[in-house]
N, C-alpha and C. Protein backbone atom coordinates (compact mmCIF):
# COMPACT_ATOMS: atom_id res chain seq x y z
N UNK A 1 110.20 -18.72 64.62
CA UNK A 1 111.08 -18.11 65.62
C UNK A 1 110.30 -18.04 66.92
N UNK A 2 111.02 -18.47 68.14
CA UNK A 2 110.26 -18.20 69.55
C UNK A 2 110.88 -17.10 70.46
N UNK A 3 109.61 -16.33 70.75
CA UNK A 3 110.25 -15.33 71.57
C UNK A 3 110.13 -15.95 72.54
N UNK A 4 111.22 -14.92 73.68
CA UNK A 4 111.10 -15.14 75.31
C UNK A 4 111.07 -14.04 75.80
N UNK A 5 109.68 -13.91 76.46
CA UNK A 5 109.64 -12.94 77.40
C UNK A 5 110.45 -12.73 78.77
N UNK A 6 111.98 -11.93 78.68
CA UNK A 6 112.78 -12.37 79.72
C UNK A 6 111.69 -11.58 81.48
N UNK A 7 111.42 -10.53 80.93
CA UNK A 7 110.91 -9.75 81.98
C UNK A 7 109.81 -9.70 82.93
N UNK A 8 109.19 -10.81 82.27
CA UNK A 8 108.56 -11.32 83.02
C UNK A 8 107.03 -10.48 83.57
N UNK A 9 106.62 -9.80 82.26
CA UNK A 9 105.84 -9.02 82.58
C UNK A 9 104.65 -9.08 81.25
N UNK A 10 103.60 -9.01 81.78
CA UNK A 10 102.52 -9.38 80.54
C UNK A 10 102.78 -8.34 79.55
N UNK A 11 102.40 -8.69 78.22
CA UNK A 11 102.15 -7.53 77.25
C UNK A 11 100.77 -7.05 77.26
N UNK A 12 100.78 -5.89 76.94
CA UNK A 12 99.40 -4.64 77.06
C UNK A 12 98.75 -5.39 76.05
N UNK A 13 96.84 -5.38 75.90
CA UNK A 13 96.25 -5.84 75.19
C UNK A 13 96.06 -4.78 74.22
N UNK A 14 96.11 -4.76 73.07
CA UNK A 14 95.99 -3.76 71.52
C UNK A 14 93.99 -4.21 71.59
N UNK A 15 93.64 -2.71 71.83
CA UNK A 15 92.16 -2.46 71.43
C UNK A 15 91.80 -1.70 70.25
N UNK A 16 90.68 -1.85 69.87
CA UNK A 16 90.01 -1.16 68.42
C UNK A 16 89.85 0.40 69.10
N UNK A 17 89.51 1.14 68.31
CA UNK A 17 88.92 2.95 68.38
C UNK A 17 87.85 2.91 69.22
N UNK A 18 87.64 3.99 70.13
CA UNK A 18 86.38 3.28 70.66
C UNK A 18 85.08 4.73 69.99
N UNK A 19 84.30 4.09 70.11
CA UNK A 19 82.95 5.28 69.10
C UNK A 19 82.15 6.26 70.62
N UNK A 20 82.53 7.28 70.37
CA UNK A 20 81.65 7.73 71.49
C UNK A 20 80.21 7.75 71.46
N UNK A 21 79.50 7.83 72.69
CA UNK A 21 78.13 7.63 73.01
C UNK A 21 77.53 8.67 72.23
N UNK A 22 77.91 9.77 72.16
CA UNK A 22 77.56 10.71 71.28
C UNK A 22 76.95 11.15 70.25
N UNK A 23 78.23 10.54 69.18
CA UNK A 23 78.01 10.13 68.10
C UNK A 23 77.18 9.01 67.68
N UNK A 24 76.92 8.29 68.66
CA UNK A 24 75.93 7.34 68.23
C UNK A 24 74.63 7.53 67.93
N UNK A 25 74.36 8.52 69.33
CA UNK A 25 73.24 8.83 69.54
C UNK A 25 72.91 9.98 68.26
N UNK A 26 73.69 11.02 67.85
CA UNK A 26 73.35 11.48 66.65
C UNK A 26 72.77 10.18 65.23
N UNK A 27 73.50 9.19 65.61
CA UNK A 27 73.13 8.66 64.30
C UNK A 27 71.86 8.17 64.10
N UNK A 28 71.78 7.70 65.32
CA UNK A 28 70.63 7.16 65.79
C UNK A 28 68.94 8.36 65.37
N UNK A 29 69.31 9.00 66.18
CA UNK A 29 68.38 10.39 65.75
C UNK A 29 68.40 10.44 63.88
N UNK A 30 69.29 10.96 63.76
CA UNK A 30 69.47 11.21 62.26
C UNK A 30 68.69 10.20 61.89
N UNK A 31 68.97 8.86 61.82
CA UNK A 31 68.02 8.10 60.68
C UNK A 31 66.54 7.78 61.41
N UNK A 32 66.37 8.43 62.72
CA UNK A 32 64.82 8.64 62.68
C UNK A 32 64.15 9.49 62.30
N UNK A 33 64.98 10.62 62.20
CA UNK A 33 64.44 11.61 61.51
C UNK A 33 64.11 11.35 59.67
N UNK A 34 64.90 10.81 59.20
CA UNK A 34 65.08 10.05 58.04
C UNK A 34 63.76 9.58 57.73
N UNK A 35 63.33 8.55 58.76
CA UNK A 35 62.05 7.50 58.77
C UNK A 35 61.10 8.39 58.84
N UNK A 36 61.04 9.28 59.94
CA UNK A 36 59.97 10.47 60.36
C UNK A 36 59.71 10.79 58.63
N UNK A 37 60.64 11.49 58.30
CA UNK A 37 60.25 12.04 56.91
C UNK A 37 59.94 11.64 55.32
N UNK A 38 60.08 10.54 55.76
CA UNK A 38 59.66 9.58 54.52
C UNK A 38 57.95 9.08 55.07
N UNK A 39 58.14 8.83 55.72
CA UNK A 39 56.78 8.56 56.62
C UNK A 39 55.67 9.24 56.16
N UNK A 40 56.09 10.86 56.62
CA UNK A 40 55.23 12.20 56.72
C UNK A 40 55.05 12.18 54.88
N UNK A 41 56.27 12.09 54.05
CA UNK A 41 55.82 12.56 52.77
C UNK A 41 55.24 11.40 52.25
N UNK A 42 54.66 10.08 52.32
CA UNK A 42 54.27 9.01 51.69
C UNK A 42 53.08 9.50 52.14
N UNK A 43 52.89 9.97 53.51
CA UNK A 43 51.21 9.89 53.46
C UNK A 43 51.25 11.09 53.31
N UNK A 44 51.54 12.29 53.23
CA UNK A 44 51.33 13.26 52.15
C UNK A 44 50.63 13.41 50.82
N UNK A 45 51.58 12.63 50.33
CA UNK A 45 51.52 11.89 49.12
C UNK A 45 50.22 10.85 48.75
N UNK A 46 49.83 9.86 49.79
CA UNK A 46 49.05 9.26 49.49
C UNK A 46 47.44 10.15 49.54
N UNK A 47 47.43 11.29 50.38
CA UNK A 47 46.54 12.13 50.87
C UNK A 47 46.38 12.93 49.61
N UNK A 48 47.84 13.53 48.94
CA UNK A 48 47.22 14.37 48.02
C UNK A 48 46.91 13.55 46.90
N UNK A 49 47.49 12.53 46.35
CA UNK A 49 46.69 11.39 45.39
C UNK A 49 45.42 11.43 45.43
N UNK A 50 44.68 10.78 46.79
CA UNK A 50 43.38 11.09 47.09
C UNK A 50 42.42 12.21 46.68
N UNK A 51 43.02 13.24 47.00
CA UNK A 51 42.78 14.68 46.39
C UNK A 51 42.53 14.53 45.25
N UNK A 52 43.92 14.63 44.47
CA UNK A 52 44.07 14.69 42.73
C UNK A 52 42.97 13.91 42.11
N UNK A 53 42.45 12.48 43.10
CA UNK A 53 41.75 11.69 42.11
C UNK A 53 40.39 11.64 42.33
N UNK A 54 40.09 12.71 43.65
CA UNK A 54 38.76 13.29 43.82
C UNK A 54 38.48 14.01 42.73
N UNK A 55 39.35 14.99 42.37
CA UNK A 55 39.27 16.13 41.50
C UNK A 55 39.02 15.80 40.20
N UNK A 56 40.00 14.51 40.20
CA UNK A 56 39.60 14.36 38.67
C UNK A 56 38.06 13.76 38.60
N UNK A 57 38.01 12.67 39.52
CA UNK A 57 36.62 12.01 39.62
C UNK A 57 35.23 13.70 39.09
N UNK A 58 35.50 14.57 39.51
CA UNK A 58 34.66 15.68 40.05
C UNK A 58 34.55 16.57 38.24
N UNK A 59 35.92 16.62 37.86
CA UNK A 59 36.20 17.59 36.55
C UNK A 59 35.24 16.18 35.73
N UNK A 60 35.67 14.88 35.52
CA UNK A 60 34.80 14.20 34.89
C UNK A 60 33.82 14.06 34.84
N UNK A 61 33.00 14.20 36.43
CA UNK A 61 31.25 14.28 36.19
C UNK A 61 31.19 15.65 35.73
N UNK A 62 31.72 16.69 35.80
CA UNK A 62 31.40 18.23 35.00
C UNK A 62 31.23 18.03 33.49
N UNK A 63 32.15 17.20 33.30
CA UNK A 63 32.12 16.91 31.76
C UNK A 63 31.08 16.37 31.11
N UNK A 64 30.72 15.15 31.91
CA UNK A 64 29.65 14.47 31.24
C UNK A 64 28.08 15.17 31.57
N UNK A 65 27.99 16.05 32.45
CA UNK A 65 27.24 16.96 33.16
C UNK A 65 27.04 17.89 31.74
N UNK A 66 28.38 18.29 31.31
CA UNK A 66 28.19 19.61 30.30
C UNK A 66 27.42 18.89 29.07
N UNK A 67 28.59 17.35 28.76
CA UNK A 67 28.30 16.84 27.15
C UNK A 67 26.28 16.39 27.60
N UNK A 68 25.75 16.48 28.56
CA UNK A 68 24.88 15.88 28.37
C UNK A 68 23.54 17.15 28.24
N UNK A 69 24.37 18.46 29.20
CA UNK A 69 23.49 19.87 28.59
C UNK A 69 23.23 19.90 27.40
N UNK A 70 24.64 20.19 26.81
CA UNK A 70 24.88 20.57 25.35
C UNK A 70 23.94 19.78 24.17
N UNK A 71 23.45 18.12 24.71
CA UNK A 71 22.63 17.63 23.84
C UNK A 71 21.40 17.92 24.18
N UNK A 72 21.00 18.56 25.66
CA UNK A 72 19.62 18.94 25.70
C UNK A 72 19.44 20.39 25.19
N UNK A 73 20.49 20.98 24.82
CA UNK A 73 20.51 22.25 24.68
C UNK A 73 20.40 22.31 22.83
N UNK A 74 21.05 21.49 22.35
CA UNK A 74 20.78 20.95 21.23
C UNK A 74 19.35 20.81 20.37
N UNK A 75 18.59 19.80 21.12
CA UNK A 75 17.27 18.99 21.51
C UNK A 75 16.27 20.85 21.48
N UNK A 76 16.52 21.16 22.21
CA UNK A 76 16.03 22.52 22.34
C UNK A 76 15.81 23.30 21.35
N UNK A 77 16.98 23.74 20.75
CA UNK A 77 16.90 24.65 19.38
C UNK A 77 16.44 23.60 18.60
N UNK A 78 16.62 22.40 18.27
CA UNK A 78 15.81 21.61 17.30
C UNK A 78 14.43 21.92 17.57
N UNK A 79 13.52 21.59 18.79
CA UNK A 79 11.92 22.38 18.89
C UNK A 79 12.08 23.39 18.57
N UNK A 80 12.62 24.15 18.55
CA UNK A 80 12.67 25.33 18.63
C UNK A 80 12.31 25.65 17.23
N UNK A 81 13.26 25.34 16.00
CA UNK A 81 13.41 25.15 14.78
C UNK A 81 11.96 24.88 14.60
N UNK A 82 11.17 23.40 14.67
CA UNK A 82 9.95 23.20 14.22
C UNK A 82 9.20 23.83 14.70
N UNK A 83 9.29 24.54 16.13
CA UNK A 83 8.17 25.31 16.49
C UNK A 83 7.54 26.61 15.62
N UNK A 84 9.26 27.39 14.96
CA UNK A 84 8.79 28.17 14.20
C UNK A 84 8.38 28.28 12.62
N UNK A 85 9.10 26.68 12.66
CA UNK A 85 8.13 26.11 11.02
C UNK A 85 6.62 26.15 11.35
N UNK A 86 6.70 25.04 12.31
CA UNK A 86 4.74 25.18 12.70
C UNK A 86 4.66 26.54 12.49
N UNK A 87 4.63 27.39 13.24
CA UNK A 87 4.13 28.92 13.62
C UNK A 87 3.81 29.41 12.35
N UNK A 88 5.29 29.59 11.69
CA UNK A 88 4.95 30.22 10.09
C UNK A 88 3.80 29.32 8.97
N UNK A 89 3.96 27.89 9.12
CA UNK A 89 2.52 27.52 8.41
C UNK A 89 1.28 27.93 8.84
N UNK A 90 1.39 28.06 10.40
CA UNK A 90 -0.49 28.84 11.04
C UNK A 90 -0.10 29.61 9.89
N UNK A 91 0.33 30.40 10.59
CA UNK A 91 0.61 32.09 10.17
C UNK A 91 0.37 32.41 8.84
N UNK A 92 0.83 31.69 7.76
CA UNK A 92 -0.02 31.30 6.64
C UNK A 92 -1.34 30.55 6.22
N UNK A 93 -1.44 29.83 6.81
CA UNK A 93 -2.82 29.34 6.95
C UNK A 93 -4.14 30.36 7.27
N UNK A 94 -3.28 30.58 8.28
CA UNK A 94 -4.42 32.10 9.10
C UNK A 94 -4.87 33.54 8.23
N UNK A 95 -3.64 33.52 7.30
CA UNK A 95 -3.61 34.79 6.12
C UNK A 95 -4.48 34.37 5.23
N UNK A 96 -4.62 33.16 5.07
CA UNK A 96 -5.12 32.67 3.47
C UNK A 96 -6.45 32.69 4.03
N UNK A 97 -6.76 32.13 5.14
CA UNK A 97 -8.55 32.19 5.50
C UNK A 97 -8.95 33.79 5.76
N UNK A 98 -8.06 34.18 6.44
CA UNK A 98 -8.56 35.82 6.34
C UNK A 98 -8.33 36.41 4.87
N UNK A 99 -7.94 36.56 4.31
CA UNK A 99 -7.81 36.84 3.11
C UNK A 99 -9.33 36.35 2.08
N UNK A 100 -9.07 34.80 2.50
CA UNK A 100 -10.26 34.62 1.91
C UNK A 100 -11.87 34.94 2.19
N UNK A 101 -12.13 34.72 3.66
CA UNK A 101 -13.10 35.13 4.28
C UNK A 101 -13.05 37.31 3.70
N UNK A 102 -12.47 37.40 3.91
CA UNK A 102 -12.23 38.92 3.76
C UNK A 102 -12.48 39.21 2.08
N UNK A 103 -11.98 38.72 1.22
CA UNK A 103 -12.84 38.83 -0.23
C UNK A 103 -14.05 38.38 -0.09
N UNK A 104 -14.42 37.28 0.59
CA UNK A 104 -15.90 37.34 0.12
C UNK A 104 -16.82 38.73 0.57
N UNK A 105 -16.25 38.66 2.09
CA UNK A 105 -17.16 39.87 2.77
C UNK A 105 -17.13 41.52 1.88
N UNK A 106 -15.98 41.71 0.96
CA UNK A 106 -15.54 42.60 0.72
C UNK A 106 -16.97 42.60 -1.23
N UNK A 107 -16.67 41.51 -1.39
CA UNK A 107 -17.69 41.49 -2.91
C UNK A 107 -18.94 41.36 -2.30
N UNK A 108 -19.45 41.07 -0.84
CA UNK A 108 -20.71 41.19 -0.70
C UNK A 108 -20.77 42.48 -0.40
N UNK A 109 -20.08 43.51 -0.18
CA UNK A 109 -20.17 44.72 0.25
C UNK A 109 -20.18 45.31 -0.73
N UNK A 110 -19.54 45.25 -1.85
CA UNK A 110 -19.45 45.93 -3.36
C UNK A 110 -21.12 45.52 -3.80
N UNK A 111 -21.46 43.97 -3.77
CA UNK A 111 -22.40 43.83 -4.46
C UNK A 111 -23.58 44.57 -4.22
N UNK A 112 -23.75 44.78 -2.44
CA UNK A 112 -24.92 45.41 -1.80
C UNK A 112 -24.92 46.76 -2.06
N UNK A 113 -24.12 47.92 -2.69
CA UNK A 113 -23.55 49.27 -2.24
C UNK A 113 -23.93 49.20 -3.89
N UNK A 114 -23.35 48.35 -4.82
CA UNK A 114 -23.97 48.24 -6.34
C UNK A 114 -25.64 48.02 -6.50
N UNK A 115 -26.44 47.35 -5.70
CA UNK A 115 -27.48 46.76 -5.73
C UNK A 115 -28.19 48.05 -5.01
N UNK A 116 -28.05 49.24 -4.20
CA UNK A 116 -28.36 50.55 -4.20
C UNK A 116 -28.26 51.31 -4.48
N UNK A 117 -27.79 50.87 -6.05
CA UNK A 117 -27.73 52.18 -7.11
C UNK A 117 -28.29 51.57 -8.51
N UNK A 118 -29.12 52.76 -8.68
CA UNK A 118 -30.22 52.00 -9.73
C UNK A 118 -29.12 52.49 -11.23
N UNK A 119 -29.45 51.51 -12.18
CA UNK A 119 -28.87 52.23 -13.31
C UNK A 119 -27.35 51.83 -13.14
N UNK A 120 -26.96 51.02 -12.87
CA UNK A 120 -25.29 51.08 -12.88
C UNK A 120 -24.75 49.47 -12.14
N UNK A 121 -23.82 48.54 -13.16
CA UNK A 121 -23.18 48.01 -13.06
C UNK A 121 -22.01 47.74 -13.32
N UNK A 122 -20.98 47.05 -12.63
CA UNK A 122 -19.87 46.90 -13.02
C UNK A 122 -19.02 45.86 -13.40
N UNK A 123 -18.09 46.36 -14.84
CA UNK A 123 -17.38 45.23 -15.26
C UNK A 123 -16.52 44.91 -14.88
N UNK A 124 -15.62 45.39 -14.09
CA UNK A 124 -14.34 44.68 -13.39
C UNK A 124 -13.75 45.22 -11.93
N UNK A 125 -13.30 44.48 -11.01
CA UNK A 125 -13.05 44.67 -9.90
C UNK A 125 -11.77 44.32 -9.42
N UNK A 126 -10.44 45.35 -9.36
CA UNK A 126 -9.09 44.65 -8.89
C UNK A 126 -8.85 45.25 -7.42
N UNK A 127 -8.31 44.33 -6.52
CA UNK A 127 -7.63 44.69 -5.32
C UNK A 127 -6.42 44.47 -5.18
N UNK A 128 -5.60 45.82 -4.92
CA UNK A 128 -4.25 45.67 -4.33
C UNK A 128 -3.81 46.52 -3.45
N UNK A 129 -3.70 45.15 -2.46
CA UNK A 129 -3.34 45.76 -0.98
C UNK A 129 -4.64 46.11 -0.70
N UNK A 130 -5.09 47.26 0.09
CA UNK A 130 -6.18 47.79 0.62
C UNK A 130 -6.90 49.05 -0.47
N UNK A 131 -6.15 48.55 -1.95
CA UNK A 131 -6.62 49.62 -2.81
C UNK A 131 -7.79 48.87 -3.86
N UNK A 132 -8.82 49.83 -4.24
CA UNK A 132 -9.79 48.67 -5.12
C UNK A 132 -9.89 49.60 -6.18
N UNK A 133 -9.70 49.00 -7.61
CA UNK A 133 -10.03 49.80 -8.63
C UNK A 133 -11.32 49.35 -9.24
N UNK A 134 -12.28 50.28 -9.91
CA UNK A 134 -13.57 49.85 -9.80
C UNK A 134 -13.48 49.68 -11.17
N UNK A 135 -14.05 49.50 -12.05
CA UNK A 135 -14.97 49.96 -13.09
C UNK A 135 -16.20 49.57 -13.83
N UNK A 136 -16.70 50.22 -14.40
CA UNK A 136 -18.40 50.10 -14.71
C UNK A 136 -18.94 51.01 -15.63
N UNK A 137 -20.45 50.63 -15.58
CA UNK A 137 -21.16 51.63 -16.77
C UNK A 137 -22.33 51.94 -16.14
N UNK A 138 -22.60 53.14 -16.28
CA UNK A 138 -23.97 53.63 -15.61
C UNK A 138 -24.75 54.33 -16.98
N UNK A 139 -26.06 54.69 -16.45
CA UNK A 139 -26.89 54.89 -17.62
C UNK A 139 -27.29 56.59 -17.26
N UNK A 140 -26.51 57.03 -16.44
CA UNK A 140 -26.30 58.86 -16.28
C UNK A 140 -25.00 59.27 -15.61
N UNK A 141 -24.75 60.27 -15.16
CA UNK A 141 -23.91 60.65 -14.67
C UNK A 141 -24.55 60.71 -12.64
N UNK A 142 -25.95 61.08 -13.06
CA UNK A 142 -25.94 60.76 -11.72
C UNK A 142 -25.97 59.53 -10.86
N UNK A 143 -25.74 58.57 -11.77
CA UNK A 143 -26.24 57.24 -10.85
C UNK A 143 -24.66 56.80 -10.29
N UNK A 144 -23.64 57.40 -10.97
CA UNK A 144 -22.37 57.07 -10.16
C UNK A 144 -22.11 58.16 -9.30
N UNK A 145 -22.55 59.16 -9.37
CA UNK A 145 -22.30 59.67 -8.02
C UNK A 145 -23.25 59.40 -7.01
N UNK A 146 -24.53 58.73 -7.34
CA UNK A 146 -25.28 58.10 -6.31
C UNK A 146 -24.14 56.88 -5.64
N UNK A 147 -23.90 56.45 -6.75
CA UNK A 147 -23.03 54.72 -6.01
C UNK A 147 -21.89 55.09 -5.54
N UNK A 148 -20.96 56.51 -5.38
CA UNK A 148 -20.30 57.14 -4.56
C UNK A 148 -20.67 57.36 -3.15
N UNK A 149 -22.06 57.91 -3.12
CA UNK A 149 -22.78 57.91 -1.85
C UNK A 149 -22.88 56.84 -1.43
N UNK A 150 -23.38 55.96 -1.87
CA UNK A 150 -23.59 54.66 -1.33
C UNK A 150 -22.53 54.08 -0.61
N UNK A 151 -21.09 53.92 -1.66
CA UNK A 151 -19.82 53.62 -0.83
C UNK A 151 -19.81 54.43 0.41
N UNK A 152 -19.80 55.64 0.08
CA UNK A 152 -19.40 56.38 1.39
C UNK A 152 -20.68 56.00 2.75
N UNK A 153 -21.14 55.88 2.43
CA UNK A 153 -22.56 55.77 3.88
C UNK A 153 -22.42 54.30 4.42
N UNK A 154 -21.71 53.69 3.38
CA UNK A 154 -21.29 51.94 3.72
C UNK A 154 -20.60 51.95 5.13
N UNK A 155 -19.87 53.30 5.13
CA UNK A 155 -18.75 52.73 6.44
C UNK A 155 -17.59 52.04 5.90
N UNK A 156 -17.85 51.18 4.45
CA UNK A 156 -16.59 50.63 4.25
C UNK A 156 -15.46 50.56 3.26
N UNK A 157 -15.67 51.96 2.84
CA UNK A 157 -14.57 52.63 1.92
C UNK A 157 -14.57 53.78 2.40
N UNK A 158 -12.77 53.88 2.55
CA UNK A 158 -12.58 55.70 2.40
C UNK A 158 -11.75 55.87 1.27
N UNK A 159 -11.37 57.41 1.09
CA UNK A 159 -10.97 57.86 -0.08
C UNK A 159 -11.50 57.59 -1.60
N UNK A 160 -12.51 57.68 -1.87
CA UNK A 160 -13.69 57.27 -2.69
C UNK A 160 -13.06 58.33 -3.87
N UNK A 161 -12.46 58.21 -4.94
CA UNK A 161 -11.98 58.90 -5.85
C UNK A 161 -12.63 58.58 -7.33
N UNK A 162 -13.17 59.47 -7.90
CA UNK A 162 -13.51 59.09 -9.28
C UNK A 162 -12.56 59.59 -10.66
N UNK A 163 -11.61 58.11 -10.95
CA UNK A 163 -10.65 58.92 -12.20
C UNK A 163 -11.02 59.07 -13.36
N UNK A 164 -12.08 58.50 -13.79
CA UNK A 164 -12.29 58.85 -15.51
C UNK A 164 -14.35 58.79 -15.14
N UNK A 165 -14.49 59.38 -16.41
CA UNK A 165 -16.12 59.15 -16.53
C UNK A 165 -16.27 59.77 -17.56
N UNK A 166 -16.48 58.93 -18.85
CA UNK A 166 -17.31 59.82 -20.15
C UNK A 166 -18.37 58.46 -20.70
N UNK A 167 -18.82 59.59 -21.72
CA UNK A 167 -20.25 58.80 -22.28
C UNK A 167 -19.33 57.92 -23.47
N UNK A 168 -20.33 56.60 -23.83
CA UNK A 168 -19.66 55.74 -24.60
C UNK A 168 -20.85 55.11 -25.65
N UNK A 169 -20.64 54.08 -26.00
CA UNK A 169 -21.81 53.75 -27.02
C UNK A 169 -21.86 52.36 -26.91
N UNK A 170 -21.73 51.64 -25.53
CA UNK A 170 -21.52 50.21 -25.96
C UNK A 170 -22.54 49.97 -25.37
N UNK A 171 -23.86 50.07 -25.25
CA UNK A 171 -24.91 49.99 -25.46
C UNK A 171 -25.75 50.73 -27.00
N UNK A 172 -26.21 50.44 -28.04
CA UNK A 172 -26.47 50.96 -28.90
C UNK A 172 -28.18 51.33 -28.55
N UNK A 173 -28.10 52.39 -29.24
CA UNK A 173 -29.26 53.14 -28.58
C UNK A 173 -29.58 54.16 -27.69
N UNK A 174 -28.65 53.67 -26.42
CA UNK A 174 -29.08 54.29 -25.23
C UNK A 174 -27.52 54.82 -24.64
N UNK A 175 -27.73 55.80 -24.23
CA UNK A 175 -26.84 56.59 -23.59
C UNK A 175 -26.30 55.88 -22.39
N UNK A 176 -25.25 55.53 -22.39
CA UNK A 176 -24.19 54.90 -20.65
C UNK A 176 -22.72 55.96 -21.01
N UNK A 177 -22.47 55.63 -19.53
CA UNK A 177 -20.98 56.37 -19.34
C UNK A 177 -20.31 55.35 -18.84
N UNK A 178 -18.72 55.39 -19.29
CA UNK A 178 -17.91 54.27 -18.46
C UNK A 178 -17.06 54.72 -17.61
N UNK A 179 -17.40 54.80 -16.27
CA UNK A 179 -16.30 55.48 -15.49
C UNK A 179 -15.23 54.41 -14.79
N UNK A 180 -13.90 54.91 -13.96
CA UNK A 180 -13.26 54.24 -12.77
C UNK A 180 -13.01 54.93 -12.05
N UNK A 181 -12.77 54.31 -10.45
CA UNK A 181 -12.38 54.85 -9.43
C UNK A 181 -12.39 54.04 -8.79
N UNK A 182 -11.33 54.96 -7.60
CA UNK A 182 -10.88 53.79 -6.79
C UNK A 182 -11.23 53.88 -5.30
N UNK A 183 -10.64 53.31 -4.27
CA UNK A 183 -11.56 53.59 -3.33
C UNK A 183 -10.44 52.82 -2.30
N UNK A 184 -10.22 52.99 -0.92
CA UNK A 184 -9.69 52.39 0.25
C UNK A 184 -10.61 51.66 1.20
N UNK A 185 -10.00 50.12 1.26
CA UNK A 185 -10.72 49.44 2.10
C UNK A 185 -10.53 49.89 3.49
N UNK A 186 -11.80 50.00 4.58
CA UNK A 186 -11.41 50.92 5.78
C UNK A 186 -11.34 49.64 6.36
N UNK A 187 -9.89 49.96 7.47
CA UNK A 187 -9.72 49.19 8.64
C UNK A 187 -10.57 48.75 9.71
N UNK A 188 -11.14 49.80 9.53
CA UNK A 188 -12.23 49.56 11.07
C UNK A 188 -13.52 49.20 10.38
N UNK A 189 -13.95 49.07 11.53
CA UNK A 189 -15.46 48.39 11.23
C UNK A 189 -17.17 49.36 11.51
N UNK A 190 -17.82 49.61 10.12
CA UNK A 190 -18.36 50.67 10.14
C UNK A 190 -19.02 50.73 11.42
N UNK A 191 -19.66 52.18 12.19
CA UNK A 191 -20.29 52.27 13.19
C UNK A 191 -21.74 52.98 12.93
N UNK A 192 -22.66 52.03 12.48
CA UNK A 192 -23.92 52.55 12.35
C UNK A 192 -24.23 52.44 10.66
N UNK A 193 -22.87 52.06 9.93
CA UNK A 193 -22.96 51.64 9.06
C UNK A 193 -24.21 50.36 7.98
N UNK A 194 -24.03 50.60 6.92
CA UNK A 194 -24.18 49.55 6.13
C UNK A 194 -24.32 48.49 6.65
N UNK A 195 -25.11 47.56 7.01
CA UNK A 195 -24.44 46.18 7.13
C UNK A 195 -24.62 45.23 5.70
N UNK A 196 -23.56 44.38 5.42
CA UNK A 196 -22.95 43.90 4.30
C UNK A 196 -24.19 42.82 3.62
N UNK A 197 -24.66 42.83 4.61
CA UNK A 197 -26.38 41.76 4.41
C UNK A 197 -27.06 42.16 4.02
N UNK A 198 -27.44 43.38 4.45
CA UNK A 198 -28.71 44.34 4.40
C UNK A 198 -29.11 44.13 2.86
N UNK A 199 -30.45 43.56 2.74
CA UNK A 199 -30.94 44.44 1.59
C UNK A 199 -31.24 45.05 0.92
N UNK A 200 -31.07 45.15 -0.69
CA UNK A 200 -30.38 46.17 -1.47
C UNK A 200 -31.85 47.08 -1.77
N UNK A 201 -31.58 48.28 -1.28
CA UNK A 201 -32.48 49.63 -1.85
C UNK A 201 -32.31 50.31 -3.04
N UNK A 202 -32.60 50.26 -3.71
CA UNK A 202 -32.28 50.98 -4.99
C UNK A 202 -32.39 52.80 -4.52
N UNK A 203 -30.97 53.42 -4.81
CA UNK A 203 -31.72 54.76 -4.66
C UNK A 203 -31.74 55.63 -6.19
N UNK A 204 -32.49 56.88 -5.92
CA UNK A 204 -32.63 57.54 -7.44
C UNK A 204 -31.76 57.82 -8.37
N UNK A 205 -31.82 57.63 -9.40
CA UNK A 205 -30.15 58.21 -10.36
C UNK A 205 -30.95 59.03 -11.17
């Protein structure tokens, strides 16, 4: 179909909506702000990563820092352990030579303190602890209380006790007594005493 424009007059041109400047400019803003903030939180983000993996870097050398105490700390009580094995073998070692050194000195002291008393020897000798039980036979009554004196002037017995003493017959013939007593080894060391060397004086019974 053809129209005719009788009137002779142009037709108006049909335009689109038009967008105001306005609104543009909001949009515009808006998605820079958008960018701004993605921006700001990526390197945020990449900053606190950094962080996190300092930290961890840091908690891990603590760790291997601790696991490597813990084996020197280990290492430690192990010496430690043998140190006081060693110690306790001295420590025994050291008992047994004093002990031993200390009986001998102790029967040279009996022998010398016996060897100044005339008339009187003895058959048996026990020590326990710092206690000595004596016993023997003398050929009077006074020659063990001489060898009482004797202990005592030694310096190296106290508590010098005499528990038994009668006459016996195991010598035939001749009159002996068999006494015991006991006696305390003294701690200290006599002063002006006996010495354990000295040679033996016989005194009177």
């Amino acid at each position: 179909m053809i129209r005719i424009n009788l009137l002779g007059q142009e037709r108006p041109k049909t335009t689109g909506p038009s967008i105001p400047l306005e609104s543009s400019l909001r949009v515009v803003l808006f998605a820079a702000a958008v960018i701004l903030a993605v921006v700001v939180l990526v390197v945020m983000y990449n900053q606190k990563s950094n962080e996190l993996a300092g930290i961890n870097a840091h908690i891990a050398s603590l760790q291997a820092e601790r696991t490597r105490l813990q084996q020197t700390k280990a290492e430690v009580q192990r010496f430690e352990q043998q140190k006081a094995v060693l110690q306790q073998r001295i420590d025994v070692i050291e008992t047994l030579q004093a002990n031993r050194s200390g009986g001998q000195q102790l029967l040279q002291m009996v022998a010398n303190t016996v060897g100044r008393s005339e008339s009187l020897w003895l058959t048996s000798l026990e020590r326990t602890g710092n206690t000595l039980t004596i016993t023997g036979e003398a050929a009077s009554i006074n020659a063990i209380a001489n060898f009482i004196t004797q202990m005592k002037h030694s310096g190296y017995f106290d508590k010098i006790e005499i528990q038994s003493a009668a006459e016996n017959d195991i010598v035939k013939g001749a009159q002996t007594y068999g006494f015991t007593m006991s006696a305390q080894v003294s701690q200290s060391k006599p002063a002006g005493g006996m010495s354990p060397t000295a040679p033996a004086r016989p005194g009177k019974s």
